[in-house]
C-alpha atoms as a PDB file:
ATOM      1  CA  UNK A   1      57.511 140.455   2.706  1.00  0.00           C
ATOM      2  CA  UNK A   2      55.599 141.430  -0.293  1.00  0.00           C
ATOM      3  CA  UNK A   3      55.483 138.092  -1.636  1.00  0.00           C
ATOM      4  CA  UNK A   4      54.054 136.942   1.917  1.00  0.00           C
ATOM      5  CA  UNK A   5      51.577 139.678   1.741  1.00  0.00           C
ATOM      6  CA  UNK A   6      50.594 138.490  -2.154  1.00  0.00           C
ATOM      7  CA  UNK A   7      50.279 134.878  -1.540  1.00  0.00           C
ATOM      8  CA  UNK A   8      48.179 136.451   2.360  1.00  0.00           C
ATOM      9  CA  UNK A   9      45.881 138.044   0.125  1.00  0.00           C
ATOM     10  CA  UNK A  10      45.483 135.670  -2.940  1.00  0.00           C
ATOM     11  CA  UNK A  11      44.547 133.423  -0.204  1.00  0.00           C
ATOM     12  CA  UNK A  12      41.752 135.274   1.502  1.00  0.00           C
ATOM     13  CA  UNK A  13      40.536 136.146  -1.623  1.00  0.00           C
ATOM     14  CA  UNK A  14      40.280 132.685  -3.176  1.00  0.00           C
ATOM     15  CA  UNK A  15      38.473 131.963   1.014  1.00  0.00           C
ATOM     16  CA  UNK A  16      35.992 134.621   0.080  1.00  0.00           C
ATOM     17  CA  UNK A  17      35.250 133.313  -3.320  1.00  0.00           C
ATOM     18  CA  UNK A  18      34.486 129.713  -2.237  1.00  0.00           C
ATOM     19  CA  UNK A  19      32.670 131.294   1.121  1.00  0.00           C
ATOM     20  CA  UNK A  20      31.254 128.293   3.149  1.00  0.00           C
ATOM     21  CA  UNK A  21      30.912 126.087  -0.001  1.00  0.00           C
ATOM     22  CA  UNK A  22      27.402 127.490  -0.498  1.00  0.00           C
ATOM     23  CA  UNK A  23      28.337 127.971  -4.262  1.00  0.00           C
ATOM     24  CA  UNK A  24      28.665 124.537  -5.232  1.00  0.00           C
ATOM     25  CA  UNK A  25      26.363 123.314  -2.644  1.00  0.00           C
ATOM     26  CA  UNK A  26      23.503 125.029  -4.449  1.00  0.00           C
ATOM     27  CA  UNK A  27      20.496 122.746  -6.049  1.00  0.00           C
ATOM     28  CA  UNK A  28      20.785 122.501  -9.862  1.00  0.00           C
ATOM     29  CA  UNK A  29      17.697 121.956 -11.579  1.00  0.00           C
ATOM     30  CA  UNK A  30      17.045 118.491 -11.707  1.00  0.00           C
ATOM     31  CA  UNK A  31      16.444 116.849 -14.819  1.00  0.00           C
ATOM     32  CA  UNK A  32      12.945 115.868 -15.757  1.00  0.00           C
ATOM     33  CA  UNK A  33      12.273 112.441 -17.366  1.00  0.00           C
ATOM     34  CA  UNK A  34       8.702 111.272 -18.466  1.00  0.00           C
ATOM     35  CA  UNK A  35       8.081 107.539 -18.788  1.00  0.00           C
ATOM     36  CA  UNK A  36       5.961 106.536 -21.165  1.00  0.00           C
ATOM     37  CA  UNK A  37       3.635 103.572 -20.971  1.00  0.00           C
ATOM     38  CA  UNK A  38       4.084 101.051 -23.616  1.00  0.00           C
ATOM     39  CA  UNK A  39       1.297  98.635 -24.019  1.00  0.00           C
ATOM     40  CA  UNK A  40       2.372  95.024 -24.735  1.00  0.00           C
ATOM     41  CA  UNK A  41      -0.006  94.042 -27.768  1.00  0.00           C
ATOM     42  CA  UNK A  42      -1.316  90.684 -26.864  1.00  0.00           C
ATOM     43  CA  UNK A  43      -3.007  89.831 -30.604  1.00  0.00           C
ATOM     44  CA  UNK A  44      -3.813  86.336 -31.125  1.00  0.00           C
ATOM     45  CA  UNK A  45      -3.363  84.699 -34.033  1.00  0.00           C
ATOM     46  CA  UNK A  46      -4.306  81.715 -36.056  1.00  0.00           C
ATOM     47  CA  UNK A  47      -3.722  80.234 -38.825  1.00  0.00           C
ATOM     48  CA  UNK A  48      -6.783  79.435 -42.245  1.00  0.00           C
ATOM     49  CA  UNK A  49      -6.621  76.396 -44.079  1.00  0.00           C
ATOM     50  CA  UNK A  50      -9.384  76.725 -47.236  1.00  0.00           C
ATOM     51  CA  UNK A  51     -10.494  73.643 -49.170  1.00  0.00           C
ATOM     52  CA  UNK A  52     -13.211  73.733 -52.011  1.00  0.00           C
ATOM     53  CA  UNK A  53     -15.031  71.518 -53.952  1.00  0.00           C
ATOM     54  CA  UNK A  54     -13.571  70.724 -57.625  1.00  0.00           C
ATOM     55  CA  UNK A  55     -14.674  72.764 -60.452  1.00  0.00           C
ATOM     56  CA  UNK A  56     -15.575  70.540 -63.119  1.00  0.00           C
ATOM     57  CA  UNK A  57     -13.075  71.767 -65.964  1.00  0.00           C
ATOM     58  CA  UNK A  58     -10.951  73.979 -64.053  1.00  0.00           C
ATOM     59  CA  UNK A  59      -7.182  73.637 -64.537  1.00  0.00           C
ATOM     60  CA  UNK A  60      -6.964  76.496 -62.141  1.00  0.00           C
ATOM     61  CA  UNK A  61      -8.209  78.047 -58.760  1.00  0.00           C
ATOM     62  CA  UNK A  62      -7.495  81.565 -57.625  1.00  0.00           C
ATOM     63  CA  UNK A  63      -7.937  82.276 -53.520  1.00  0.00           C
ATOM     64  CA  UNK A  64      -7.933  85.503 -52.106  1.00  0.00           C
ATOM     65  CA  UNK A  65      -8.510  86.419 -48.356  1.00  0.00           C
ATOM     66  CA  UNK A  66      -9.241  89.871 -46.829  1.00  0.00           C
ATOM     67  CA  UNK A  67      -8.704  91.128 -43.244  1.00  0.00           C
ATOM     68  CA  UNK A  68     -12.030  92.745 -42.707  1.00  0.00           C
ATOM     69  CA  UNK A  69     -10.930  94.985 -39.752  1.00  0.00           C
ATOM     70  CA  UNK A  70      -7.275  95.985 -41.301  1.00  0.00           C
ATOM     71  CA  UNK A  71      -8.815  96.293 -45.386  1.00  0.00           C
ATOM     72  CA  UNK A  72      -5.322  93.802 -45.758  1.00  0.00           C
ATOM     73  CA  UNK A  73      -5.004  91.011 -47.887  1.00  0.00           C
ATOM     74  CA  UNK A  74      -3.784  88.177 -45.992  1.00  0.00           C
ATOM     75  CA  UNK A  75      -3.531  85.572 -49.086  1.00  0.00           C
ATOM     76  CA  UNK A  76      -3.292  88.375 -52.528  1.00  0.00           C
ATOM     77  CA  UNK A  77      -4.759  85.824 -55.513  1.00  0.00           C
ATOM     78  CA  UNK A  78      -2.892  82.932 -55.023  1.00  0.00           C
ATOM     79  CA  UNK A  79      -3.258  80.763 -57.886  1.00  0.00           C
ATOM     80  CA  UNK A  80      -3.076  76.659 -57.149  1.00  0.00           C
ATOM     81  CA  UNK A  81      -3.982  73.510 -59.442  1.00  0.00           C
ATOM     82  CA  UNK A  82      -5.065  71.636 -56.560  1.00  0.00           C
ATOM     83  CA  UNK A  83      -8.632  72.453 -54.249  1.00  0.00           C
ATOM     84  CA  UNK A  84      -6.824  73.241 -50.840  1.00  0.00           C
ATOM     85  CA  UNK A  85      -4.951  76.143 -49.968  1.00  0.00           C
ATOM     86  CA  UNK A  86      -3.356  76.556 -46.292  1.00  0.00           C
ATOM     87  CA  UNK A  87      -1.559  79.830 -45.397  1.00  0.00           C
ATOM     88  CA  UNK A  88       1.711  79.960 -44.272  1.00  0.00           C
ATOM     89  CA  UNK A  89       1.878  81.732 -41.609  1.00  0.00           C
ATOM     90  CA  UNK A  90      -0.555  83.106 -38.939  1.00  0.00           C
ATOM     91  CA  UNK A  91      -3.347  85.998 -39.276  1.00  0.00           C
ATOM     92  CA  UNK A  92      -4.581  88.003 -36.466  1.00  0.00           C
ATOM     93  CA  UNK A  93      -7.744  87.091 -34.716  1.00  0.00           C
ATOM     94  CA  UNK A  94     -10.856  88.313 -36.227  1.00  0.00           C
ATOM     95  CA  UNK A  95     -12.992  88.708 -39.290  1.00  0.00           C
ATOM     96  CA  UNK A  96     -12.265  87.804 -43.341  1.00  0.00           C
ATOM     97  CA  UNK A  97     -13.460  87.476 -46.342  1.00  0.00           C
ATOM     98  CA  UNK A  98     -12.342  83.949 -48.664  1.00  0.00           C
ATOM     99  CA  UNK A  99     -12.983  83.788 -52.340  1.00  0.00           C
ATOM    100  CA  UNK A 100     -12.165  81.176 -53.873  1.00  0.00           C
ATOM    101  CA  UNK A 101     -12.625  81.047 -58.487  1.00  0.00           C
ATOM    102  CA  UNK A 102     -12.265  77.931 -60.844  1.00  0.00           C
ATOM    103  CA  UNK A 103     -10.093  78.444 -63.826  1.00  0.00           C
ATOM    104  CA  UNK A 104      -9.620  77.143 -66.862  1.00  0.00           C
ATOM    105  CA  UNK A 105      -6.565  78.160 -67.940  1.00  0.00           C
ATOM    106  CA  UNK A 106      -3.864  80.323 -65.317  1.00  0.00           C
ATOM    107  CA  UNK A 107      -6.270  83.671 -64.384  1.00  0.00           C
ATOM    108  CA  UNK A 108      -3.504  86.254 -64.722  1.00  0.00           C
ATOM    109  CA  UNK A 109      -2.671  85.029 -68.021  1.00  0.00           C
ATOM    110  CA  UNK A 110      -6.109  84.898 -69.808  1.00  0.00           C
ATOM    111  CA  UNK A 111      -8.058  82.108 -68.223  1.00  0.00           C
ATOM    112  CA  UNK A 112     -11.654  81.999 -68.230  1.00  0.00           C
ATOM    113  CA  UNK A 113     -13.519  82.109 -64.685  1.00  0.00           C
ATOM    114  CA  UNK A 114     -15.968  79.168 -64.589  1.00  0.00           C
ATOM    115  CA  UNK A 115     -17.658  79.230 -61.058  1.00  0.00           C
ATOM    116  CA  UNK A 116     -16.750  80.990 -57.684  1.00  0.00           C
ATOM    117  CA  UNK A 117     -17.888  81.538 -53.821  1.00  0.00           C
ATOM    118  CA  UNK A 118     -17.116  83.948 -50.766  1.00  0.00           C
ATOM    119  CA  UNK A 119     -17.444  83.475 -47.251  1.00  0.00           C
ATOM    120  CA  UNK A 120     -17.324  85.436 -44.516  1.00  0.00           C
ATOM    121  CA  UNK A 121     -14.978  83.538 -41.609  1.00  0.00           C
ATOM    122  CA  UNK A 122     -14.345  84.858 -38.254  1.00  0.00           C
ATOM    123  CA  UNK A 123     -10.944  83.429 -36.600  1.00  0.00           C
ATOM    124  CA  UNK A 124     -10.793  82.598 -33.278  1.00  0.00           C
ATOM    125  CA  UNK A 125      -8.960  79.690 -32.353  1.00  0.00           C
ATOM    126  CA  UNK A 126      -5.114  78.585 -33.720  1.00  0.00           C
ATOM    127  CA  UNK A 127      -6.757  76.869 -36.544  1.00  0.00           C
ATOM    128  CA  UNK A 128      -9.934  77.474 -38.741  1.00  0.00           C
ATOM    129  CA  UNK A 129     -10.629  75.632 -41.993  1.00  0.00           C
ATOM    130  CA  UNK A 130     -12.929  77.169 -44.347  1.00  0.00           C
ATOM    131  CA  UNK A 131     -14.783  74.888 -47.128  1.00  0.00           C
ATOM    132  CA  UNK A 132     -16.200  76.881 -50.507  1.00  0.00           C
ATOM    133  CA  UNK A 133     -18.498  75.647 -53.035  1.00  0.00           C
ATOM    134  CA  UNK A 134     -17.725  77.541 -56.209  1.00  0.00           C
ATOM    135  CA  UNK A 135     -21.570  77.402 -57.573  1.00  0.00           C
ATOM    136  CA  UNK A 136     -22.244  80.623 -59.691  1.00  0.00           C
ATOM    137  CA  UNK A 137     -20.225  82.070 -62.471  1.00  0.00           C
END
């Protein structure tokens, strides 16, 4: 009898406990996720082929080329024997600066500049070519 009345009580215990379910049927707080927007950069690009007329005694031509929205360089004093330079890859839309010096001798390892020019280009189609006329020392 007393184990009947333990196991009567355990149980109407445990039914008060759980009541009508209400417990577990509460709301929880909901977890709160923010989306952000991510905007797809649509850039174009294109790419800059440079050709110069020949410096009479140059053995060498340096070519830079500046981004002149980002401040990068896009072609860092590339030195070539020859009077066209085409870059590699692709550059952004938009504006740069091209110089273009005549060398004789390598210009990182002592050479004397001769002539040079600078243009301003602004890129806006897949491929722009660029022509200097190195004129002034």
């Amino acid at each position: 009898m007393l184990k009947k009345f333990t196991f009567s009580l355990l149980s109407a215990a445990m039914l008060l406990s759980l009541g009508t379910g209400a417990t577990f049927a509460q709301e929880t707080a909901k977890a709160t996720v923010k989306a952000t927007k991510v905007e797809q950069e649509n850039r174009l690009y294109g790419a800059i082929n440079i050709s110069w007329s020949r410096v009479r005694g140059a053995t060498h031509y340096q070519i830079s080329a500046r981004n002149l929205n980002t401040d990068e360089h896009v072609i860092p004093e590339e030195v070539v024997p020859s009077s066209f330079f085409s870059l590699k890859r692709s550059v952004p839309y938009g504006d740069y600066r091209v110089w273009v010096g005549g060398y004789v001798g390598h210009p990182k390892y002592g050479g004397r500049l001769l002539l040079q020019d600078q243009v301003h280009v602004t890129i806006k189609r897949p491929n722009t070519s660029v022509r200097l006329t190195p004129n002034r020392p």
